[in-house]
Protein backbone atom coordinates (compact mmCIF):
# COMPACT_ATOMS: atom_id res chain seq x y z
CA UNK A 1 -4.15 -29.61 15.26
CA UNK A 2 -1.01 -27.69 15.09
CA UNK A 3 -0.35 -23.74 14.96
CA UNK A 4 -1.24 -22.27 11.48
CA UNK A 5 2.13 -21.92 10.08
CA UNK A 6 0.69 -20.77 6.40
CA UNK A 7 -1.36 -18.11 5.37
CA UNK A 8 -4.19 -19.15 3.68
CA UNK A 9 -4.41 -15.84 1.76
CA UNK A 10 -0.83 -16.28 0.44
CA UNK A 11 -1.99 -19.75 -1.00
CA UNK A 12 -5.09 -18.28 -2.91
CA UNK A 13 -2.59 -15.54 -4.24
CA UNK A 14 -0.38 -18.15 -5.47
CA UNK A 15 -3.37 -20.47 -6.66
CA UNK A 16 -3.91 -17.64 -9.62
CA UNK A 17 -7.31 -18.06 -10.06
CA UNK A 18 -7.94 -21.62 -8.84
CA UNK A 19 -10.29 -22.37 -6.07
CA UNK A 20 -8.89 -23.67 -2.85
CA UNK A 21 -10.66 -26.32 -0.99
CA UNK A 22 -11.42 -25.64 2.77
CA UNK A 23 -9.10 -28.12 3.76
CA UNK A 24 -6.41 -27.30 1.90
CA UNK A 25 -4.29 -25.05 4.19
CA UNK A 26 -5.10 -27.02 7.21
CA UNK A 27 -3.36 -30.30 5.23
CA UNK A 28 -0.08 -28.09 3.15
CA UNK A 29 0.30 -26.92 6.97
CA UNK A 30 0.73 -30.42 8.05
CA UNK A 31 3.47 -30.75 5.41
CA UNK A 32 5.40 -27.64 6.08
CA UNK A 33 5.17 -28.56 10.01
CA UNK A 34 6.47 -32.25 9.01
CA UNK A 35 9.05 -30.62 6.75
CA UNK A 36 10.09 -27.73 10.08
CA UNK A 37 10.44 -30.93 12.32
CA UNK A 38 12.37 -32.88 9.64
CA UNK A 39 15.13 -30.37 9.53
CA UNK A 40 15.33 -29.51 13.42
CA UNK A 41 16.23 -33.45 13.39
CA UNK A 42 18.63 -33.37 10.78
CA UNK A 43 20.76 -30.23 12.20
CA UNK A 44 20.47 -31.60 15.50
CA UNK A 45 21.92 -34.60 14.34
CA UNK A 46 25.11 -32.82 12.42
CA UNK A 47 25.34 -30.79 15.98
CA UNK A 48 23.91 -27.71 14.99
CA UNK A 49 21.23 -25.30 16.03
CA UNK A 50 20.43 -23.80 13.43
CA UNK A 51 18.67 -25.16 10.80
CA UNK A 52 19.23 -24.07 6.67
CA UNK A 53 17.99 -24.88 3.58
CA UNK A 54 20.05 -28.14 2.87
CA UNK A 55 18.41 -29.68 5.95
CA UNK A 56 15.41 -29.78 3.81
């Protein structure tokens, strides 16, 4: 498993009165980790170093 890269009480503030399933966090991390990756590849690839929002 990957470094927590979401705070889990953020996502229950957001939720707005929904529960949140235990594993919930652990898999939107996996997504936001995918999505970090995803843009490191795509700036790298138009030569930069840093990434921005239209990587995404």
């Amino acid at each position: 498993m990957t470094e927590m890269v979401v705070v889990r009480s953020k996502i229950k503030e957001l939720a707005e009165g929904m529960n949140v399933a235990g594993d919930f966090a652990e898999h939107l991390n996996e997504e936001v980790v995918s999505l970090i990756k995803k843009a490191c590849e795509r700036a790298k690839a138009n030569k930069r170093s840093t990434i921005q929002a239209r990587d995404l």
